[in-house]
Protein backbone atom coordinates (compact mmCIF):
# COMPACT_ATOMS: atom_id res chain seq x y z
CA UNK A 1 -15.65 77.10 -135.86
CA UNK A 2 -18.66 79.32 -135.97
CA UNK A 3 -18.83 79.08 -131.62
CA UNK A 4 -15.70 80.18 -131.52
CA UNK A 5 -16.02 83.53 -133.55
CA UNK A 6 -18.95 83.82 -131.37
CA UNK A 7 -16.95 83.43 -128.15
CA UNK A 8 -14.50 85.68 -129.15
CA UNK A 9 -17.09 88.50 -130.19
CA UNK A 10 -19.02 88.24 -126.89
CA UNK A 11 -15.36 88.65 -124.92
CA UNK A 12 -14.63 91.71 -127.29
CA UNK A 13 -18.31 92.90 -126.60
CA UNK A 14 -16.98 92.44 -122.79
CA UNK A 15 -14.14 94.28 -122.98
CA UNK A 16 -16.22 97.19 -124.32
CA UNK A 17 -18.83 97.35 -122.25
CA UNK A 18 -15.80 97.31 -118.81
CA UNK A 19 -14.18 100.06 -120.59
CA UNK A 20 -17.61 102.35 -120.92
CA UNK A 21 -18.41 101.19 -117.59
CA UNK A 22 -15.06 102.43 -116.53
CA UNK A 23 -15.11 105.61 -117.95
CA UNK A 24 -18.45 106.02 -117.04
CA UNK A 25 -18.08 105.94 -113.33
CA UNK A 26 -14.34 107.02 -113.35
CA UNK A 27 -15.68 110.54 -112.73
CA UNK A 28 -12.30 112.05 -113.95
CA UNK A 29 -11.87 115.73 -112.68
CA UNK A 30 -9.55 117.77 -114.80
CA UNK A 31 -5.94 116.79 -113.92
CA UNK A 32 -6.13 113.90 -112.28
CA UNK A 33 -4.71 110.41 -114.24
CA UNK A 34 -6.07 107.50 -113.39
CA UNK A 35 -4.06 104.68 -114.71
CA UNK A 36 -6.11 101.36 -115.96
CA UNK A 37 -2.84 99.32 -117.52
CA UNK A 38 -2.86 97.06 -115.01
CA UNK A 39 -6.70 96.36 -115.94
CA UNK A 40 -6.47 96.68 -119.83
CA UNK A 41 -2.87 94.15 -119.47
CA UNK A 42 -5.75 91.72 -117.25
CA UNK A 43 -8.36 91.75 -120.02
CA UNK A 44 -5.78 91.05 -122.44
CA UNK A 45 -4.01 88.20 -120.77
CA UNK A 46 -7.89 86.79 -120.35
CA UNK A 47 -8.08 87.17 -123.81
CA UNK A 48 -4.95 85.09 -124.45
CA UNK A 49 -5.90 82.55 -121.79
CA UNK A 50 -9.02 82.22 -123.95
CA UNK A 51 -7.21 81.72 -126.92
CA UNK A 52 -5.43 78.78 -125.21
CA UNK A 53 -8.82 77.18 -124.20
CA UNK A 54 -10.01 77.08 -127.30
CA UNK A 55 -6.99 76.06 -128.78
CA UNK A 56 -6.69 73.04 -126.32
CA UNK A 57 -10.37 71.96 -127.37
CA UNK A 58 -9.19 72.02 -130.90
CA UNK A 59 -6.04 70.06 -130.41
CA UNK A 60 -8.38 67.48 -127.96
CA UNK A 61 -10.75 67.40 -131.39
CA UNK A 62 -8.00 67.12 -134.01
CA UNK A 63 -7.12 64.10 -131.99
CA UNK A 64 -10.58 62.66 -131.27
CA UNK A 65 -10.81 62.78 -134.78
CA UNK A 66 -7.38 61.24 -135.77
CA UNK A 67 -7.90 58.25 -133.20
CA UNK A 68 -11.69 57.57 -135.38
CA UNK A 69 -9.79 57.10 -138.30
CA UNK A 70 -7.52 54.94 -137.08
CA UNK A 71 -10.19 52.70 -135.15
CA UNK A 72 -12.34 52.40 -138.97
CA UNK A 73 -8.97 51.61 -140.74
CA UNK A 74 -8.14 49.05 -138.45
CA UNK A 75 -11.99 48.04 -138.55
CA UNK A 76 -11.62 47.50 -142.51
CA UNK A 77 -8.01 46.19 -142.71
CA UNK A 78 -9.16 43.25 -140.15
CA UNK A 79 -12.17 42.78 -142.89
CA UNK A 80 -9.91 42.70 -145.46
CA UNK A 81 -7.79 40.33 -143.59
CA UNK A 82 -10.22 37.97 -142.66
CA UNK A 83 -11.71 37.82 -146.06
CA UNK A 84 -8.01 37.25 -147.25
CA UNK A 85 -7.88 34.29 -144.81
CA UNK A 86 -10.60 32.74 -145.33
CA UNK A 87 -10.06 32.90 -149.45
CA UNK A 88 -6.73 30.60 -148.60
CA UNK A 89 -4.93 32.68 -151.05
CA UNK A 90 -0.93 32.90 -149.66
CA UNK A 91 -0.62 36.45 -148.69
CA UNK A 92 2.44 37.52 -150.91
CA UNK A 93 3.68 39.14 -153.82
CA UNK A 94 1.51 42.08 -154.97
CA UNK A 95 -1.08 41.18 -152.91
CA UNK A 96 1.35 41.68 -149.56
CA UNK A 97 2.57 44.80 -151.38
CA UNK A 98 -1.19 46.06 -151.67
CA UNK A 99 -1.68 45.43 -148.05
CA UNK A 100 1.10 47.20 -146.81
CA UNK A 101 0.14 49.96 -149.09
CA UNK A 102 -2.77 50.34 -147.75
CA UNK A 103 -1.49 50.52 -144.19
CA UNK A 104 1.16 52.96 -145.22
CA UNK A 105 -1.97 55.30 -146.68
CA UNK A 106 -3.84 54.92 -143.20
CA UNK A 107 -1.03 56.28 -141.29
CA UNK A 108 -0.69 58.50 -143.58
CA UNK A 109 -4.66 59.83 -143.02
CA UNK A 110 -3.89 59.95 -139.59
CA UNK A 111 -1.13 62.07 -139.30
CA UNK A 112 -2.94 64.42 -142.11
CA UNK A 113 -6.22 64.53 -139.21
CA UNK A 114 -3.56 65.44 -136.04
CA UNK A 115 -1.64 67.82 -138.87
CA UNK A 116 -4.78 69.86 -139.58
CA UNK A 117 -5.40 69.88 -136.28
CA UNK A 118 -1.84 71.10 -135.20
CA UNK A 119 -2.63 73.91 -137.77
CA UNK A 120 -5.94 74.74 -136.53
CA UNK A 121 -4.52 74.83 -132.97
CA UNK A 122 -1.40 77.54 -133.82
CA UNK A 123 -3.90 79.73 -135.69
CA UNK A 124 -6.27 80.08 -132.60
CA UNK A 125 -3.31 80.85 -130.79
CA UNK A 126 -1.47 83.31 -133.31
CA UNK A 127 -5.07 84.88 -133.85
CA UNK A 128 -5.82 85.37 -129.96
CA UNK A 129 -2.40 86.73 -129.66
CA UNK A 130 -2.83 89.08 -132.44
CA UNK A 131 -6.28 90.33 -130.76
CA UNK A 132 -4.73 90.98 -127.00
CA UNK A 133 -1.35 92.65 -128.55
CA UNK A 134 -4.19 95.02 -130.82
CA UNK A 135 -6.23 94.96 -127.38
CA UNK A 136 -2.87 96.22 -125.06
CA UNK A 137 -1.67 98.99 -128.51
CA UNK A 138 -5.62 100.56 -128.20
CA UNK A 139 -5.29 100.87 -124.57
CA UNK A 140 -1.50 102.38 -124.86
CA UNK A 141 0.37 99.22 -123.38
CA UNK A 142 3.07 97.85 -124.76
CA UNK A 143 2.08 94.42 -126.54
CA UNK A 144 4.17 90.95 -125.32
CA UNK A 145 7.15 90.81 -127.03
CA UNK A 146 9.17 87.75 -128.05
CA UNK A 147 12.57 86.80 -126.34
CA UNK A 148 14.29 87.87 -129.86
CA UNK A 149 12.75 91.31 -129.71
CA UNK A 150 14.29 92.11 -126.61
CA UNK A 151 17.83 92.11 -127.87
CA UNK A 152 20.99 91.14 -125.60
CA UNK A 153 19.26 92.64 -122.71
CA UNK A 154 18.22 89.15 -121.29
CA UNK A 155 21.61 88.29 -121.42
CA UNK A 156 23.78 91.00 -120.04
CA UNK A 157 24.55 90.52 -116.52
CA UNK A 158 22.95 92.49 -113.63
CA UNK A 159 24.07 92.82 -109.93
């Protein structure tokens, strides 16, 4: 987690230092407009497409993670199963009702892992968002805007 506050500072420190460079060497003479939209609407698509990254190395981790849980829990249950075996107990009653239990709790660790991950991957994404809309508003661009936001105009036909 720490890297990727890092990341995201060092892009931010990026940004900066392009927009001193720019205004640095931009030499402005009184009336004339130079317009850097198209740049600042760049930078902030960058930052989005960084957001993405990282959130697609979170999701890869969430499910690293959720397929070593499953390999351990199938490592134990065959334990358990072989000990079972070998005891020549019959496997029913609550004994069958444990086991299946205890699968039923597995799965459900797994799906907790890819869950928290799934989490973890839409808050990258909401936060990196968040950062190039407040990136586009500083610079005076309109931020991205969802489908809803834009009304009936999508809909209403052109010629």
């Amino acid at each position: 987690m720490g890297s990727n506050n890092k990341n995201s500072a060092s892009i931010q420190e990026g940004f900066k230092m392009i927009g001193n460079l720019t205004d640095m060497f931009s030499g402005k003479s009184p009336g004339t407009e130079i317009d850097y939209s198209g740049d600042h609407e760049e930078m902030a698509q960058m930052a989005e497409f960084d957001a993405r990254e990282r959130a697609l190395a979170e999701e890869k981790l969430a499910e690293k993670k959720a397929e070593d849980v499953h390999v351990k829990q199938e490592q134990d249950r065959s334990k358990r199963n072989t000990e079972w075996g070998q005891s020549g107990l019959a496997m029913s009653g609550s004994k069958e009702l444990v086991r299946e239990s205890r699968q039923l709790k597995d799965r459900q660790d797994e799906e907790d892992e890819l869950f928290e991950g799934d989490m973890e991957t839409r808050e990258t994404m909401d936060k990196g968002m968040r950062e190039a809309n407040l990136f586009r508003i500083s610079r005076g661009i309109a931020p991205t805007r969802s489908t809803l936001s834009l009304g009936s105009e999508p809909y209403k036909y052109r010629r």
